[in-house]
N, C-alpha and C. Protein backbone atom coordinates (compact mmCIF):
# COMPACT_ATOMS: atom_id res chain seq x y z
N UNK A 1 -55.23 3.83 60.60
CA UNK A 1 -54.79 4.53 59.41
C UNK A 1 -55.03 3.63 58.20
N UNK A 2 -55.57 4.39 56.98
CA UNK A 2 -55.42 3.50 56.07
C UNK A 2 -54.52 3.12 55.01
N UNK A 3 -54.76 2.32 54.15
CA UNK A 3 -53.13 2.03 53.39
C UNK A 3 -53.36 3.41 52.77
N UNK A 4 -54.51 4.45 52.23
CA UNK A 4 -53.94 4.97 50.83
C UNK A 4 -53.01 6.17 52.18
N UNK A 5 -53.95 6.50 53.20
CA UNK A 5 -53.29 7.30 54.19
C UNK A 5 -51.30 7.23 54.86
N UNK A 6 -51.32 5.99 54.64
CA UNK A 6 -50.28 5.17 55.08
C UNK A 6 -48.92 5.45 53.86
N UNK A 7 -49.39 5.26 52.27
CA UNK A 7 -48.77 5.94 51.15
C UNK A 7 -48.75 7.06 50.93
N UNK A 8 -49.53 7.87 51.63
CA UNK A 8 -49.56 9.43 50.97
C UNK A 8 -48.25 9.99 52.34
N UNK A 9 -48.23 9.63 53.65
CA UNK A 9 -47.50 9.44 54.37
C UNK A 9 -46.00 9.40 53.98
N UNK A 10 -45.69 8.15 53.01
CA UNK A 10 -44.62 7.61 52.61
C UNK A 10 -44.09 8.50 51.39
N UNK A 11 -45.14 8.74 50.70
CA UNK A 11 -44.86 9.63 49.51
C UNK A 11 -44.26 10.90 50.16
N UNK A 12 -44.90 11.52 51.18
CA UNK A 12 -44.64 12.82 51.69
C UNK A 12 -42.89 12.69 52.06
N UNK A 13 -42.98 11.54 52.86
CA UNK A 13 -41.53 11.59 53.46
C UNK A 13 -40.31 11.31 51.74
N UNK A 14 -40.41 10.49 51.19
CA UNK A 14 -40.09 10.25 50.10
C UNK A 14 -39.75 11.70 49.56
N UNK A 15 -40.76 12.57 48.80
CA UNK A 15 -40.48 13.84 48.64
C UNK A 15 -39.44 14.56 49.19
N UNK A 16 -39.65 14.80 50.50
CA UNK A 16 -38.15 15.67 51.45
C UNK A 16 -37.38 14.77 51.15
N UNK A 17 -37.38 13.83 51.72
CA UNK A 17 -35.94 13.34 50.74
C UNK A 17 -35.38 13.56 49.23
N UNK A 18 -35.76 13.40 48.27
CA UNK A 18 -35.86 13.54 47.16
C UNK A 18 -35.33 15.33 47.11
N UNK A 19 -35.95 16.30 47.55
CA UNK A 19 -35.65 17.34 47.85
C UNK A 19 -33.97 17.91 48.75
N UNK A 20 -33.96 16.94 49.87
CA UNK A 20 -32.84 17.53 50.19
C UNK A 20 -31.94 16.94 49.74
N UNK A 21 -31.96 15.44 48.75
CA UNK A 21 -30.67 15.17 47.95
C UNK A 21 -30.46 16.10 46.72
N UNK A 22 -31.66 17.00 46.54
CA UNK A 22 -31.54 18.55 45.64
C UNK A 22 -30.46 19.13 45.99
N UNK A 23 -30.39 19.82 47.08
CA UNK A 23 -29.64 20.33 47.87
C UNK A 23 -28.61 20.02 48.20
N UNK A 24 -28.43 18.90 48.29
CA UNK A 24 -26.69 18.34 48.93
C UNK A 24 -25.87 18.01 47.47
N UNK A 25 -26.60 17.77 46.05
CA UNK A 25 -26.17 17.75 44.99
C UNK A 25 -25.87 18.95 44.80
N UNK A 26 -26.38 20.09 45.15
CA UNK A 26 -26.44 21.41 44.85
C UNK A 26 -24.93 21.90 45.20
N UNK A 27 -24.96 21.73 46.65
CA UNK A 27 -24.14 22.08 47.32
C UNK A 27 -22.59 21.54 47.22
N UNK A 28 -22.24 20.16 46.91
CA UNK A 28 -21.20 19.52 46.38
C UNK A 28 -20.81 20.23 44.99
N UNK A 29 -21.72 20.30 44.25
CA UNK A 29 -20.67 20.77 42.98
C UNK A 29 -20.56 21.98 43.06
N UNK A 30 -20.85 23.07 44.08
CA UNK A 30 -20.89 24.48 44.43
C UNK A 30 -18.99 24.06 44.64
N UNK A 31 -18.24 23.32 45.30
CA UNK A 31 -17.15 23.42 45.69
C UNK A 31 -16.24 22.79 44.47
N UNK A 32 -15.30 23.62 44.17
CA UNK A 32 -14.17 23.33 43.02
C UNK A 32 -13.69 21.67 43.23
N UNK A 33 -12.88 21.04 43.78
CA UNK A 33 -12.77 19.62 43.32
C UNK A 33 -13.82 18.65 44.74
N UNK A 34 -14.86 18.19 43.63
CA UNK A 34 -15.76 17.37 44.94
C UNK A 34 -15.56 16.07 44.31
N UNK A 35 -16.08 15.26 44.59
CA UNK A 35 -15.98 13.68 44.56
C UNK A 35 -16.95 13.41 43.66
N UNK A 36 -16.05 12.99 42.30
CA UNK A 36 -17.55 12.05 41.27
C UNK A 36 -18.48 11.16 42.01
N UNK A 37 -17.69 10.31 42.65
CA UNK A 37 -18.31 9.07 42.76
C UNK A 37 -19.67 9.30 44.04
N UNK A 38 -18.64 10.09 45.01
CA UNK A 38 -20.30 10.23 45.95
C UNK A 38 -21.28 11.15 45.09
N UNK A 39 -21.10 11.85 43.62
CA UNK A 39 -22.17 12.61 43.55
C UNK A 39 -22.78 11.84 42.62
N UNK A 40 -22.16 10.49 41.89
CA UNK A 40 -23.41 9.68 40.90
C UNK A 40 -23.70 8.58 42.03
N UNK A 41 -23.72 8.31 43.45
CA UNK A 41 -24.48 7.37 44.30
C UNK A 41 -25.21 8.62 44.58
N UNK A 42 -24.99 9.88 44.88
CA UNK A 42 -26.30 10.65 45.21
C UNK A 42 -27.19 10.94 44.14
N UNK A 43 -26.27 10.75 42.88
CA UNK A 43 -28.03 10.91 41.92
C UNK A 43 -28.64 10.06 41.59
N UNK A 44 -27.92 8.69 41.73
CA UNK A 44 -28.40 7.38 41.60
C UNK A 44 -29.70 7.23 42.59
N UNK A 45 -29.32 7.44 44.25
CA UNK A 45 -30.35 7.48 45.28
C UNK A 45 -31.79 8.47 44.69
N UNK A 46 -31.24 9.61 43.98
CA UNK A 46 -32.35 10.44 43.61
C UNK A 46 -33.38 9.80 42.53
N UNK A 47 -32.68 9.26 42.06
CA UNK A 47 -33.58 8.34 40.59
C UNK A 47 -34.32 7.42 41.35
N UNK A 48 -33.78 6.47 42.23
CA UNK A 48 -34.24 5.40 43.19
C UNK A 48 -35.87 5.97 43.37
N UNK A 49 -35.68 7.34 44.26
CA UNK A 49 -36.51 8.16 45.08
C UNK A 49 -37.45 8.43 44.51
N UNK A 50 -37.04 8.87 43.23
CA UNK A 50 -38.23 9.32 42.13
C UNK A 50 -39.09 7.65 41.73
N UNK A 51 -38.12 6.92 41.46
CA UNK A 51 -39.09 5.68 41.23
C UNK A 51 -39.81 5.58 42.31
N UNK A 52 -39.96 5.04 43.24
CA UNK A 52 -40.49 5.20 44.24
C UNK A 52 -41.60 5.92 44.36
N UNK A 53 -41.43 7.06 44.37
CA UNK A 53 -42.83 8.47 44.12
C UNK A 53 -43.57 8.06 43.30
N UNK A 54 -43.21 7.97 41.88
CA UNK A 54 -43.90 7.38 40.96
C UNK A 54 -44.84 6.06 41.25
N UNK A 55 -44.20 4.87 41.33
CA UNK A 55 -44.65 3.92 41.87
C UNK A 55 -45.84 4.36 42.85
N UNK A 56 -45.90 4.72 44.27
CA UNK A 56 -47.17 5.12 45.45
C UNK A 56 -48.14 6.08 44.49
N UNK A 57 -47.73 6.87 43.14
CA UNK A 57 -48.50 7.98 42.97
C UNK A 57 -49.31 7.48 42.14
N UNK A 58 -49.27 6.25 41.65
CA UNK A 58 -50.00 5.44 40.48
C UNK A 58 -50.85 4.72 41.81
N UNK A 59 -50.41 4.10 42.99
CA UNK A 59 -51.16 3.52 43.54
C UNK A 59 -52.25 4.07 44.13
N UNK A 60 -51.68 5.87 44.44
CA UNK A 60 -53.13 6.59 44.76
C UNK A 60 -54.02 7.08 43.81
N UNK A 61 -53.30 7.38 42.70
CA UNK A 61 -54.22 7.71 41.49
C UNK A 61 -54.74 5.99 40.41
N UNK A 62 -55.85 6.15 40.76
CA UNK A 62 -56.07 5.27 39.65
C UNK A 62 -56.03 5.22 38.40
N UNK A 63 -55.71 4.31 37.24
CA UNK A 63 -55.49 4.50 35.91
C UNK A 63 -57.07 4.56 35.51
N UNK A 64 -57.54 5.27 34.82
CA UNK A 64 -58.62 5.85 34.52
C UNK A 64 -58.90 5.43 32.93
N UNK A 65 -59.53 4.94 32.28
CA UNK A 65 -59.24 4.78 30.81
C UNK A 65 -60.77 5.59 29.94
N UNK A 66 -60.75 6.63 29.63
CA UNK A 66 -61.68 7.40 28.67
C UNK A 66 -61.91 6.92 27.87
């Protein structure tokens, strides 16, 4: 396998994640008294996630300069 194969891999899994902390954010504030604190470590993890994406998506796309 190669590395960019190996990141697009990581990116993929990265994504569902990123996605189902959509969902579990979703779902916590759906209920009348939920917990601040686990829901800013879950959006904290989501920001993490997104850096992350970002980061592999620059490594598969090259910066291109016109």
């Amino acid at each position: 396998m190669s590395e960019q194969e190996a990141l697009r891999q990581k990116l993929v899994g990265l994504e569902l994640e990123h996605r189902d902390l959509d969902d579990v954010i979703a779902r916590l504030t759906e209920r009348a008294p939920y917990d601040q604190l686990q829901l800013q470590r879950l959006k904290k993890r989501k920001l993490v996630l997104k850096d992350q994406m970002s980061r592999i998506e620059d490594q598969l796309l090259p910066d291109i300069i016109a």
